[in-house]
Protein backbone atom coordinates (compact mmCIF):
# COMPACT_ATOMS: atom_id res chain seq x y z
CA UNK A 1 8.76 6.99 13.74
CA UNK A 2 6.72 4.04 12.78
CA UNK A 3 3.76 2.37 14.13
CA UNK A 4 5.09 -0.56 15.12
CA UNK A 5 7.24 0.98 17.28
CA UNK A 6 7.38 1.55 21.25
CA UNK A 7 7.77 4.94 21.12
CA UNK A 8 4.76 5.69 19.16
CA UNK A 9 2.47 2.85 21.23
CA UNK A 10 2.85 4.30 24.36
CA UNK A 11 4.08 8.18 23.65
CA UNK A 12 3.14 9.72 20.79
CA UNK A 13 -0.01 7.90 20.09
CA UNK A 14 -1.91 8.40 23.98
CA UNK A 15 -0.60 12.26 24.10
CA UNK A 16 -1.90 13.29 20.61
CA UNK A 17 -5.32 11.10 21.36
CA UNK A 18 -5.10 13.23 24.54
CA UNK A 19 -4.72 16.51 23.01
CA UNK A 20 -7.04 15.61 20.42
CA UNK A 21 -9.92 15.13 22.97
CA UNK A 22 -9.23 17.50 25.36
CA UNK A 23 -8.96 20.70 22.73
CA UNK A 24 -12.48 22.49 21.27
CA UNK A 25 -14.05 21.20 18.39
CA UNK A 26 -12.75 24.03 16.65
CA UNK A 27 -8.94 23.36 17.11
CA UNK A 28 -8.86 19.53 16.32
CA UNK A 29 -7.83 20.45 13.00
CA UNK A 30 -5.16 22.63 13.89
CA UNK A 31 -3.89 20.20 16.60
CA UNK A 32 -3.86 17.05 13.67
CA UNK A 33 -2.45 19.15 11.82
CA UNK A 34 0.68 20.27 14.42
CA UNK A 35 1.23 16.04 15.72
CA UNK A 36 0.76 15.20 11.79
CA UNK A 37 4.18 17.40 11.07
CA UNK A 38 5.87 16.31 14.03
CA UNK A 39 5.39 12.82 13.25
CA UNK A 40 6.86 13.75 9.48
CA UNK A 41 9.36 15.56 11.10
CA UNK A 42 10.66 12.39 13.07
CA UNK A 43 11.82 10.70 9.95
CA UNK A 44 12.12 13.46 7.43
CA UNK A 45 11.86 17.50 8.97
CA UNK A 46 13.02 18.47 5.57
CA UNK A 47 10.36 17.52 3.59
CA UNK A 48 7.70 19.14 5.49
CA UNK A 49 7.72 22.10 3.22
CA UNK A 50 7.08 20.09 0.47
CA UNK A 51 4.41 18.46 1.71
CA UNK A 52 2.75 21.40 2.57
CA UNK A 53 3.54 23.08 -0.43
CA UNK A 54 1.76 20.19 -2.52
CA UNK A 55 -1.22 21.01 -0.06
CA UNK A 56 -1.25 24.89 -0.28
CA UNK A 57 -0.69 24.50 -4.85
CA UNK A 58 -4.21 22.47 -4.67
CA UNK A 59 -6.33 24.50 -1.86
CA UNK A 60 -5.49 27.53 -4.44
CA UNK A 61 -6.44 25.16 -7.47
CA UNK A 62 -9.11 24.07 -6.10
CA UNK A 63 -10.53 27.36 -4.92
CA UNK A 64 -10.19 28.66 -8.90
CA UNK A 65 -11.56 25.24 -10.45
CA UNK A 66 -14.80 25.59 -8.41
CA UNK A 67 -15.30 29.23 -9.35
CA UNK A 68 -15.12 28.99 -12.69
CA UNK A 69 -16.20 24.93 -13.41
CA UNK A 70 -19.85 26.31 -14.37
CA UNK A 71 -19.34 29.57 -16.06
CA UNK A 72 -15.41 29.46 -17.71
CA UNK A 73 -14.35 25.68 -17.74
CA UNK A 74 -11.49 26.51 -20.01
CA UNK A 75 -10.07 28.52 -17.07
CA UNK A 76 -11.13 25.33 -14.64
CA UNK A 77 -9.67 22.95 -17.01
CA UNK A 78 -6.39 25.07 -17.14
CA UNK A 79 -6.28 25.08 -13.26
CA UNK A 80 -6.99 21.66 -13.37
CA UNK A 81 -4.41 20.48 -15.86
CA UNK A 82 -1.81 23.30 -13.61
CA UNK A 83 -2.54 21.14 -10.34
CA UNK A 84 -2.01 17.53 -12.12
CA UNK A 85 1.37 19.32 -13.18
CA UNK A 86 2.91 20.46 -10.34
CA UNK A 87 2.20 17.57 -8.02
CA UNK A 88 3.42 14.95 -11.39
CA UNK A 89 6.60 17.11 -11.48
CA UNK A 90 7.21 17.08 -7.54
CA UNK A 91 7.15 13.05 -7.94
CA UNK A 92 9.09 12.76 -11.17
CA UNK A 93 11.64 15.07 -9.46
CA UNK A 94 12.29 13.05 -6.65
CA UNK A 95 11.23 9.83 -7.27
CA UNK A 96 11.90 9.53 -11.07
CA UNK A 97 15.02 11.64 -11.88
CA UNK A 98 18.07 10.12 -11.03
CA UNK A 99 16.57 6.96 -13.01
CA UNK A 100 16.23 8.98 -16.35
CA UNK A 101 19.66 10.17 -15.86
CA UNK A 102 21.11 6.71 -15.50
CA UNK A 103 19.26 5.67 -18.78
CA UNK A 104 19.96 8.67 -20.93
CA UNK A 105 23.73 7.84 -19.53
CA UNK A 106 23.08 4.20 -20.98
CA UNK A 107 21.63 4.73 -23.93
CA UNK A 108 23.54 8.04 -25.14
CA UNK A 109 27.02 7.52 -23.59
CA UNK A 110 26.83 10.57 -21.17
CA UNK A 111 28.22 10.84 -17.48
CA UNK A 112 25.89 12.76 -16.38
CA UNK A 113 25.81 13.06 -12.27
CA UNK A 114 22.56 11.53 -10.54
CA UNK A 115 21.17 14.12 -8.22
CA UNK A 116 20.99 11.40 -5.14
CA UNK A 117 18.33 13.35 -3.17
CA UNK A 118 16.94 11.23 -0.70
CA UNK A 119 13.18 10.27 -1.68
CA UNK A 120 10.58 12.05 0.71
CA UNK A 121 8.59 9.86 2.61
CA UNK A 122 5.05 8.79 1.18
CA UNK A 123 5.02 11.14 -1.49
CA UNK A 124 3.53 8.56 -3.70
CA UNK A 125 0.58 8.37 -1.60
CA UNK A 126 0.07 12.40 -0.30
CA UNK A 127 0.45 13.66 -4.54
CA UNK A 128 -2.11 11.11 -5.47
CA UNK A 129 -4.91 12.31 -2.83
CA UNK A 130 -3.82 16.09 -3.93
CA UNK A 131 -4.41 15.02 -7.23
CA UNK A 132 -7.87 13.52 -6.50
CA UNK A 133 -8.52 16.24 -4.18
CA UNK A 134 -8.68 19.17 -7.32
CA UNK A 135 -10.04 15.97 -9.84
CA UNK A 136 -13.23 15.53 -7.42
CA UNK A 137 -13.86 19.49 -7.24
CA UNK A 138 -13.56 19.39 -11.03
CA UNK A 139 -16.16 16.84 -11.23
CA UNK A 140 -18.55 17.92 -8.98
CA UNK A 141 -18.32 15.44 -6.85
CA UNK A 142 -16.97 17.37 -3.75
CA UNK A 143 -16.68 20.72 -3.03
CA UNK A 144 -13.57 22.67 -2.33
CA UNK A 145 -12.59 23.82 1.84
CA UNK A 146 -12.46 27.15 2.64
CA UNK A 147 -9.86 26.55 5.47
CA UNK A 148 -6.30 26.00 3.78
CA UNK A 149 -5.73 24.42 7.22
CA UNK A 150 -8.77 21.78 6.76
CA UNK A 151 -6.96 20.61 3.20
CA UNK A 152 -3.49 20.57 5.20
CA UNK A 153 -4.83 18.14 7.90
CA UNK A 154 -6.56 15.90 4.45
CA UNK A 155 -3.13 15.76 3.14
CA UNK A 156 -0.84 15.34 6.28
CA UNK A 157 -3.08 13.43 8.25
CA UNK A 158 -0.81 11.28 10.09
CA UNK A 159 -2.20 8.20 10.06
CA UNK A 160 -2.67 7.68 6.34
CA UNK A 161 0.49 9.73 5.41
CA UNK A 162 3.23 7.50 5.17
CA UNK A 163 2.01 4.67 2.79
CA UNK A 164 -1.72 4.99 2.71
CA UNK A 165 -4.28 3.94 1.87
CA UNK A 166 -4.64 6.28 -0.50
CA UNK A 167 -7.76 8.34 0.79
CA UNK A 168 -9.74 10.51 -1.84
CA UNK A 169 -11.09 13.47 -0.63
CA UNK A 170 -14.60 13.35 -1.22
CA UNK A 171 -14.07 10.08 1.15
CA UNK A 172 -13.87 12.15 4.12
CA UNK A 173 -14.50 15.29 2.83
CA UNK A 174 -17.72 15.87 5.46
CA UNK A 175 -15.44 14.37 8.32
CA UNK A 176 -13.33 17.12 8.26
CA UNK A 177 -15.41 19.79 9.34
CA UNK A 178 -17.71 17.38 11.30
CA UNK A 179 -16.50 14.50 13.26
CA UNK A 180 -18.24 13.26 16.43
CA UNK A 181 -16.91 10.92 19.32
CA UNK A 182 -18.12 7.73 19.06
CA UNK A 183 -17.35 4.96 21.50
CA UNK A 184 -17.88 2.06 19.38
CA UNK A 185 -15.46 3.56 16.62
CA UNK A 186 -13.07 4.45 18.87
CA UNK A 187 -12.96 0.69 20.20
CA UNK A 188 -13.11 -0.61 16.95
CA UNK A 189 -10.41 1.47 15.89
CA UNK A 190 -7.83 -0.01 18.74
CA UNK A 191 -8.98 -3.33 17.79
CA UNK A 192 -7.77 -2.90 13.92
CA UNK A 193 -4.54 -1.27 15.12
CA UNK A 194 -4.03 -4.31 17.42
CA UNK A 195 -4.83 -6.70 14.56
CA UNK A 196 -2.31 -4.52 12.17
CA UNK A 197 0.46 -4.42 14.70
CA UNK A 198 0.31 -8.48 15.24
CA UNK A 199 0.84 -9.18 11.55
CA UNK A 200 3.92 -6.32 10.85
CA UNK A 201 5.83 -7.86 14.30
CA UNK A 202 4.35 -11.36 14.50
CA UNK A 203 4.08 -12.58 11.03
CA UNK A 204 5.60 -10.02 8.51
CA UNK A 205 8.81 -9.51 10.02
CA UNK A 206 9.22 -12.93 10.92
CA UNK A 207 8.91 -14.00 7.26
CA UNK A 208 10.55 -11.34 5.90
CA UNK A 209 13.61 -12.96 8.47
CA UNK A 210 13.32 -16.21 6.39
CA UNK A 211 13.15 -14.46 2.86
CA UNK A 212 16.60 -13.22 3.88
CA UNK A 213 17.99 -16.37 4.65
CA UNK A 214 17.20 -17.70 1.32
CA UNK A 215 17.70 -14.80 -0.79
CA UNK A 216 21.22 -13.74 0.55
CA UNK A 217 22.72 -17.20 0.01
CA UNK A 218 24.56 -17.53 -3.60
CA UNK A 219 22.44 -18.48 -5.68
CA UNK A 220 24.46 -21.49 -6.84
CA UNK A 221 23.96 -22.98 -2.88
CA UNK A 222 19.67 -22.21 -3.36
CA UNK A 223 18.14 -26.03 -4.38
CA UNK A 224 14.42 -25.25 -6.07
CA UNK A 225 12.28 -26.30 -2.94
CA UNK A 226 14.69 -23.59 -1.06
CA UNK A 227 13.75 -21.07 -3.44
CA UNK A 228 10.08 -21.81 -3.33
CA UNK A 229 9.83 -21.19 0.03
CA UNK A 230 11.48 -17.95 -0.24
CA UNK A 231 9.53 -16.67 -2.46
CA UNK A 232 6.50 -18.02 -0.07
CA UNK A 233 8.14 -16.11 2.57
CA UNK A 234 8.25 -12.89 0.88
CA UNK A 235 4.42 -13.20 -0.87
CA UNK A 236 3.61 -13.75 3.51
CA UNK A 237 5.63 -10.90 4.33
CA UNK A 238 4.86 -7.80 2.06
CA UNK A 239 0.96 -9.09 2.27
CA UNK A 240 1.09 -8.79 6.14
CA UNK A 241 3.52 -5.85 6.11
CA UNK A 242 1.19 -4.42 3.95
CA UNK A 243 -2.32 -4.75 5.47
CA UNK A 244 -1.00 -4.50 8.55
CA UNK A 245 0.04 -1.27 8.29
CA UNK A 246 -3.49 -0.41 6.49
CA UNK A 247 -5.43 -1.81 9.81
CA UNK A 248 -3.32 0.10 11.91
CA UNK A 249 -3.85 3.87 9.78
CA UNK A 250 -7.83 2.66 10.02
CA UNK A 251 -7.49 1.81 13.54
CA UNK A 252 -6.05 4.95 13.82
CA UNK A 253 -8.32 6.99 11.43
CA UNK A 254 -11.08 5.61 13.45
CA UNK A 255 -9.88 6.42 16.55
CA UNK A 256 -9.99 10.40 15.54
CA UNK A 257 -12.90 10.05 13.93
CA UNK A 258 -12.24 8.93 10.30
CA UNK A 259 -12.85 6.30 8.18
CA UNK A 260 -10.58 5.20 5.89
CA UNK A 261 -11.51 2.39 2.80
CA UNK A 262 -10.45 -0.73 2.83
CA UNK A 263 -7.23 -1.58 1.37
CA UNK A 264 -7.01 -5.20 1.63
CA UNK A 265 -9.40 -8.29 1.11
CA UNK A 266 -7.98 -11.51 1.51
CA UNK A 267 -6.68 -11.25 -1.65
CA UNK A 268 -4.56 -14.39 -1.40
CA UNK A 269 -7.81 -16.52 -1.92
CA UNK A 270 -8.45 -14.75 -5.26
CA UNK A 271 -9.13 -17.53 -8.35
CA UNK A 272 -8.06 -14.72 -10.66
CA UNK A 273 -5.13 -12.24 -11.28
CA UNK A 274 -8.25 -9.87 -11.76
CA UNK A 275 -10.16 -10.54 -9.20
CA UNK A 276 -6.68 -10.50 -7.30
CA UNK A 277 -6.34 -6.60 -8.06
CA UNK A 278 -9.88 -6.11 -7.00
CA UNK A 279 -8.63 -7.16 -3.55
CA UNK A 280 -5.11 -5.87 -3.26
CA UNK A 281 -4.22 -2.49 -2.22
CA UNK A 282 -8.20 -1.77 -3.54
CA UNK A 283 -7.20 2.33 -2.95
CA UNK A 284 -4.10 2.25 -5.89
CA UNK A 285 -6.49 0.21 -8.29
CA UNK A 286 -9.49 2.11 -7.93
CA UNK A 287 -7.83 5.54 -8.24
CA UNK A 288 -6.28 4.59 -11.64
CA UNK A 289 -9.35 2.59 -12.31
CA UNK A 290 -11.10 5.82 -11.76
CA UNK A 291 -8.57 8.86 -13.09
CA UNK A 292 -6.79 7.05 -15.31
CA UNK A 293 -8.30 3.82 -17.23
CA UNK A 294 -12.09 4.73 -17.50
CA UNK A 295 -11.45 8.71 -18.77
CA UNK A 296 -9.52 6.51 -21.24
CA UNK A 297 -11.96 4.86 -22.41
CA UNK A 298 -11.72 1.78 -20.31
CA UNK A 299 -12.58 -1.73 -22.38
CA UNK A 300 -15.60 -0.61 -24.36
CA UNK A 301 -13.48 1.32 -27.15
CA UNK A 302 -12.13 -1.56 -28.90
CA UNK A 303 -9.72 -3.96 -28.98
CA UNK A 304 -6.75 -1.70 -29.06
CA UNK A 305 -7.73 1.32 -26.98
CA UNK A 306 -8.22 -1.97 -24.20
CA UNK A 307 -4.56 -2.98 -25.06
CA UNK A 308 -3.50 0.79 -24.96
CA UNK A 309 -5.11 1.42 -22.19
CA UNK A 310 -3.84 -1.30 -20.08
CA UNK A 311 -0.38 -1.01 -20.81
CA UNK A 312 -0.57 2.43 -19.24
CA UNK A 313 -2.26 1.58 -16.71
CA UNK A 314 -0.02 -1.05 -15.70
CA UNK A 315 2.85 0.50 -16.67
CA UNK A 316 1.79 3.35 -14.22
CA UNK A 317 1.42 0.85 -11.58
CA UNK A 318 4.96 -0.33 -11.85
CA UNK A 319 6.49 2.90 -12.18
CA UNK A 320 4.26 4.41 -9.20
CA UNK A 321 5.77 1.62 -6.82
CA UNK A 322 9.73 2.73 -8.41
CA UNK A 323 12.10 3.99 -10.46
CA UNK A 324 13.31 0.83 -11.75
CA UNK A 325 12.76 -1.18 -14.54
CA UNK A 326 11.93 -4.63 -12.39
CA UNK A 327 8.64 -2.49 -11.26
CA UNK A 328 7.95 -1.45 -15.05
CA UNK A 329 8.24 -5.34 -16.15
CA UNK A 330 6.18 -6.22 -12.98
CA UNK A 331 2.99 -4.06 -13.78
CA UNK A 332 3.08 -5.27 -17.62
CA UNK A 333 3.39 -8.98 -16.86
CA UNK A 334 -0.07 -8.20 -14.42
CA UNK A 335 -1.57 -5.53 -17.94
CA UNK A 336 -1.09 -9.40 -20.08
CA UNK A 337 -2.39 -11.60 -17.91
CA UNK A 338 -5.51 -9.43 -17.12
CA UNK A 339 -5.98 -8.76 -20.67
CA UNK A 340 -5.48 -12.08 -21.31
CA UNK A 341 -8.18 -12.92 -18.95
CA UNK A 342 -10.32 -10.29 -20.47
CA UNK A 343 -10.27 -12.28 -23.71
CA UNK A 344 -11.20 -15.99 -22.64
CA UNK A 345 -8.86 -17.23 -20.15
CA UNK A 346 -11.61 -16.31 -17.31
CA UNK A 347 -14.03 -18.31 -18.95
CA UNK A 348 -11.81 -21.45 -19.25
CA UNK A 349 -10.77 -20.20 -15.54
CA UNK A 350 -14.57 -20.40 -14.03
CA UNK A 351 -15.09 -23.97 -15.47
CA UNK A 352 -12.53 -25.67 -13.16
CA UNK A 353 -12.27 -26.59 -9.77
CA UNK A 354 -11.72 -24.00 -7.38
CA UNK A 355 -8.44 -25.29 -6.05
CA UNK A 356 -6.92 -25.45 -9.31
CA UNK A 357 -8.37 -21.72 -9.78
CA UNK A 358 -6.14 -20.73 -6.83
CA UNK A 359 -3.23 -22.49 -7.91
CA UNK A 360 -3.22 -20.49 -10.74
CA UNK A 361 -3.51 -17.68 -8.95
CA UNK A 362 -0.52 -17.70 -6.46
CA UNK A 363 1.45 -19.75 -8.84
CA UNK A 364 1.62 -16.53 -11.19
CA UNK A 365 1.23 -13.74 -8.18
CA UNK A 366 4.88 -15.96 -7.11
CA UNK A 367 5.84 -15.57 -9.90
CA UNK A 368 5.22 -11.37 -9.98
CA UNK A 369 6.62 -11.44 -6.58
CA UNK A 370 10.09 -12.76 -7.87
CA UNK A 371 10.35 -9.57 -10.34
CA UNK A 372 8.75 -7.06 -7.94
CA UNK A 373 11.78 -7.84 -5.49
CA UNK A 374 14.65 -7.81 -7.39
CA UNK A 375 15.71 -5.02 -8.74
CA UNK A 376 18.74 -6.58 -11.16
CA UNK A 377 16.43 -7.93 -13.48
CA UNK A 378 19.58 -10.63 -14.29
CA UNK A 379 19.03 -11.92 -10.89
CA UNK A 380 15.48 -12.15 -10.88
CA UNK A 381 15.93 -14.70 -14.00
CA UNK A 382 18.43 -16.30 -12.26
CA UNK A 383 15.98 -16.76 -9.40
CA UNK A 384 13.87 -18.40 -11.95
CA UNK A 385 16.15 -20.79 -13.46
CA UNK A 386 16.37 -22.12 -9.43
CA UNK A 387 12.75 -22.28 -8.91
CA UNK A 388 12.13 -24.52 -11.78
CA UNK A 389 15.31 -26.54 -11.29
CA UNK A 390 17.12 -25.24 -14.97
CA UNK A 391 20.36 -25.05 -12.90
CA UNK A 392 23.11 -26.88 -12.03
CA UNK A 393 22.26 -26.79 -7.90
CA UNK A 394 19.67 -29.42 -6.19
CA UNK A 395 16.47 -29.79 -6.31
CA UNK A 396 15.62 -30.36 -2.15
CA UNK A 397 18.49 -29.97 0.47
CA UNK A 398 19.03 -29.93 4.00
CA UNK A 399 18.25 -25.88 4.15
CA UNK A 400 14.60 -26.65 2.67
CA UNK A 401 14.06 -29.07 5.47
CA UNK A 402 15.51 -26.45 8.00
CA UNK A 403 13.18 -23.21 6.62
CA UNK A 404 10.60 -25.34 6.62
CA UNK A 405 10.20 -27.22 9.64
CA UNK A 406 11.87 -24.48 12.02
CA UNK A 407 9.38 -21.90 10.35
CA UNK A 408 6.15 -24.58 9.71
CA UNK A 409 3.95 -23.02 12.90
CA UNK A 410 4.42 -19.52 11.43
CA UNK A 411 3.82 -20.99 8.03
CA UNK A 412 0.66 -22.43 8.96
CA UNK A 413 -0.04 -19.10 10.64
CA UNK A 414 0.46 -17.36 8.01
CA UNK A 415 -2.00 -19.25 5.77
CA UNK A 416 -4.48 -19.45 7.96
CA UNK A 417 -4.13 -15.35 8.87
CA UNK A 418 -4.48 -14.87 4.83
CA UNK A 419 -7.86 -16.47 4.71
CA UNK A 420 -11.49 -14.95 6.56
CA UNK A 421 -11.20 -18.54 8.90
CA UNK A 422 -11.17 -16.40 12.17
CA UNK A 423 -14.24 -14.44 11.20
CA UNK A 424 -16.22 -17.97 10.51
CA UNK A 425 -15.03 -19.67 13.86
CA UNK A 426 -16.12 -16.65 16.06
CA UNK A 427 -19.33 -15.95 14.98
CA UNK A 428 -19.83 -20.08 13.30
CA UNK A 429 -19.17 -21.32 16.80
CA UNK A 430 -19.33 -19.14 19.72
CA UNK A 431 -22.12 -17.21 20.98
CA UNK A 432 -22.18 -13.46 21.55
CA UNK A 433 -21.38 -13.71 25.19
CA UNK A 434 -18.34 -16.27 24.85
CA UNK A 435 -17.35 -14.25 21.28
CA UNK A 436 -16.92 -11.19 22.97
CA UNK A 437 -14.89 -12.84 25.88
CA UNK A 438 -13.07 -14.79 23.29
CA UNK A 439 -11.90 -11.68 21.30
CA UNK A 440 -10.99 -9.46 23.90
CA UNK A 441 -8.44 -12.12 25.23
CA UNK A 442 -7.24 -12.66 21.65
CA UNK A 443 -6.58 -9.10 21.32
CA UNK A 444 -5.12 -8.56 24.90
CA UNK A 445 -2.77 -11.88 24.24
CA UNK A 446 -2.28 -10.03 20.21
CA UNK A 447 -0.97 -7.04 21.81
CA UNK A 448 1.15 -8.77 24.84
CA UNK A 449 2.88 -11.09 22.21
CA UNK A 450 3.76 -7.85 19.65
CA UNK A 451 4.93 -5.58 22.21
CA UNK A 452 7.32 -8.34 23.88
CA UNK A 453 8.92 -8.94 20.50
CA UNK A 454 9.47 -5.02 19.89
CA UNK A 455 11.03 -4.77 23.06
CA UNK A 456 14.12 -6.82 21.50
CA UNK A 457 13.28 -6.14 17.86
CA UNK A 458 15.58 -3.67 16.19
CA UNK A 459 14.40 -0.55 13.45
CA UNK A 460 11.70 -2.66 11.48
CA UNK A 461 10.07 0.08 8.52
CA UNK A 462 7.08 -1.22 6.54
CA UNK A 463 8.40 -1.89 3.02
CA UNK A 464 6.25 0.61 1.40
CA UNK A 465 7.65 3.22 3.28
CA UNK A 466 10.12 3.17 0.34
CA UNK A 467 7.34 4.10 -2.47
């Protein structure tokens, strides 16, 4: 089950807000809880145990770091180091094996047999918050829940589950125990799940339609302007298939009382690659940020604990979104250009023109896109070679003129969706009275348009439902 999906808009989403409200105070965990596993079990019943395996290891870890951080930190330190374990080796297990075993067959001659076990939904996201959940106790900066059924509903909490953001627990830590209906919130909240679903059906999947067309045609029949605007098409598509889905699991957090952080922030009008990563998928970056690159020693150690440390970083960020080299290459190429911007290319950067900042920008996030999507790293050089015409093919052809004219409205969409301009014309030009009117048939018209193209649209997943 998805949220862009007909079944969840008008089934599963209005009975569980039903039960939710209707049921004590005292309950609302237990009832999250119960509609959070039936909405894993949808897609993936087997994996529940897992899931709440990870959450049961790091109540109990938890429970033991907190008793002993102030009086036997070697034994809280132990516990601590025991939870980081287990949840590293549930996601190396899963997500990670069958590529070691393909590269120790490579590189030592072997035939050894890949496991093939199907990788459990959002387990990226669900072992990083159990991770952060026992990291925060050990720091003192939250305290650990009594209820093993409270730490459940923070780990399988439905709306956040499947591909984040990734919520820390000292985030929501007091909501919890203590939420509180709140009419604003709650309208708020549908209003970010309509904005989410209208970029995943409208715009996402709709681009993600043209990055097909391009990218399954030989690549001998692509001319360079052809593969440019593929490569558009896909930056458009996994940016609003993306935050889509993150306005929809706020819209949905804040309907049941939560609030979630911010995931996204226009990050397509970035003038840096760093500043970019300050404003894409903000909950990944911070937690390594956070558990990883500052206990590390960040960038005030030196000139080679900064290299060291960003290479793992990075290298971490790739391998947390696969098991594949493309994703390894993909977070390096992002550690050198940020460390190259650490080191003077941000000053040179600051003293141009801000258009020519952001050409620089998407020019090399394009480029990042081409080896985040193809995971035959041969064919992602090959995609190259077309892009800046080192190939035999042409360099414009009638299929450039088709893409781009049959898909120019969405295009222009798309652009215009990736940039803060509706925020600036609603409160720049209308006045409260005529805003509020104005919005409320936007989002009426927003939710019309995306539930008339589900009712013909086939199974449409969000792409990081596969991380």
């Amino acid at each position: 089950m998805v949220f862009s999906s007909l079944i969840f808009i008008f089934f599963f989403l209005p009975i569980s807000l039903l039960l939710y409200y209707l049921i004590p105070k005292r309950y609302k965990n237990v009832m999250l809880l119960f509609v959070s596993l039936f909405f894993y079990a949808w897609g993936e019943p087997v994996y529940i145990f897992l899931m709440l395996f990870s959450a049961l290891a790091d109540y109990i870890h938890g429970r033991i770091i907190y008793k002993y951080r102030k009086t036997q930190q070697s034994i809280a330190k132990l516990a601590l180091w025991s939870s980081i374990s287990i949840n590293i080796a549930i996601l190396s297990f899963f997500k990670y094996a069958d590529f070691l075993i393909d590269n120790v067959n490579v590189l030592l001659g072997t035939s050894l047999s890949p496991l093939d076990l199907p990788l459990p939904i959002g387990i990226s996201f669900y072992t990083f918050q159990t991770m952060s959940y026992c990291i925060d106790i050990y720091r003192g900066q939250a305290k650990p829940q009594r209820s093993p059924v409270a730490v459940a509903t923070y780990v399988c909490l439905f709306p956040q589950l499947i591909a984040g953001p990734i919520v820390r627990y000292q985030t929501i830590e007091k909501e919890l125990m203590n939420r509180k209906w709140d009419s604003a919130q709650f309208a708020n909240g549908i209003c970010l799940f309509i904005i989410g679903l209208g970029k995943k059906v409208l715009l996402a999947n709709n681009m993600g339609q043209l990055w097909v067309n391009v990218s399954q045609q030989p690549l001998n029949d692509v001319s360079t302007l052809t593969a440019w605007i593929g490569i558009i098409a896909f930056a458009f598509q996994i940016y609003f298939d993306f935050s889509g889905y993150s306005d929809m699991a706020k819209g949905l957090g804040k309907m049941f009382g939560f609030t979630f952080p911010k995931n996204f922030d226009y990050p397509y009008t970035s003038r840096s690659v760093t500043e970019f990563w300050r404003r894409w998928h903000i909950t990944l970056g911070s937690w390594f940020r956070d558990y990883v690159y500052i206990p590390l020693g960040g960038s005030k150690k030196g000139f080679f604990i900064l290299v060291r440390n960003l290479i793992i970083v990075w290298g971490l960020t790739g391998v947390w979104h696969g098991a594949s080299w493309n994703f390894i290459i993909w977070g390096l190429y992002f550690g050198i250009i940020i460390f190259m911007e650490k080191r003077g290319v941000l000053r040179i950067l600051s003293k141009l023109p801000t258009f020519l900042q952001r050409i620089y920008l998407i020019f090399l996030i394009l480029i990042g896109w081409v080896l985040f999507v193809f995971e035959d790293i041969a064919l992602a050089f090959s995609y190259f070679k077309v892009m800046f015409y080192i190939h035999d093919g042409t360099f414009v052809d009638n299929a450039f003129f088709f893409n781009l004219f049959n898909n120019l409205i969405l295009l222009v969409s798309c652009f215009l969706a990736s940039m803060p301009v509706w925020n600036f014309f609603f409160n720049k030009f209308l006045g409260e009275r005529f805003r509020f009117i104005a919005l409320f048939i936007c989002y009426v018209c927003l939710l019309i348009s995306s539930i008339a193209y589900l009712v013909d649209d086939s199974f449409n997943p969000f792409l990081y439902f596969r991380f």
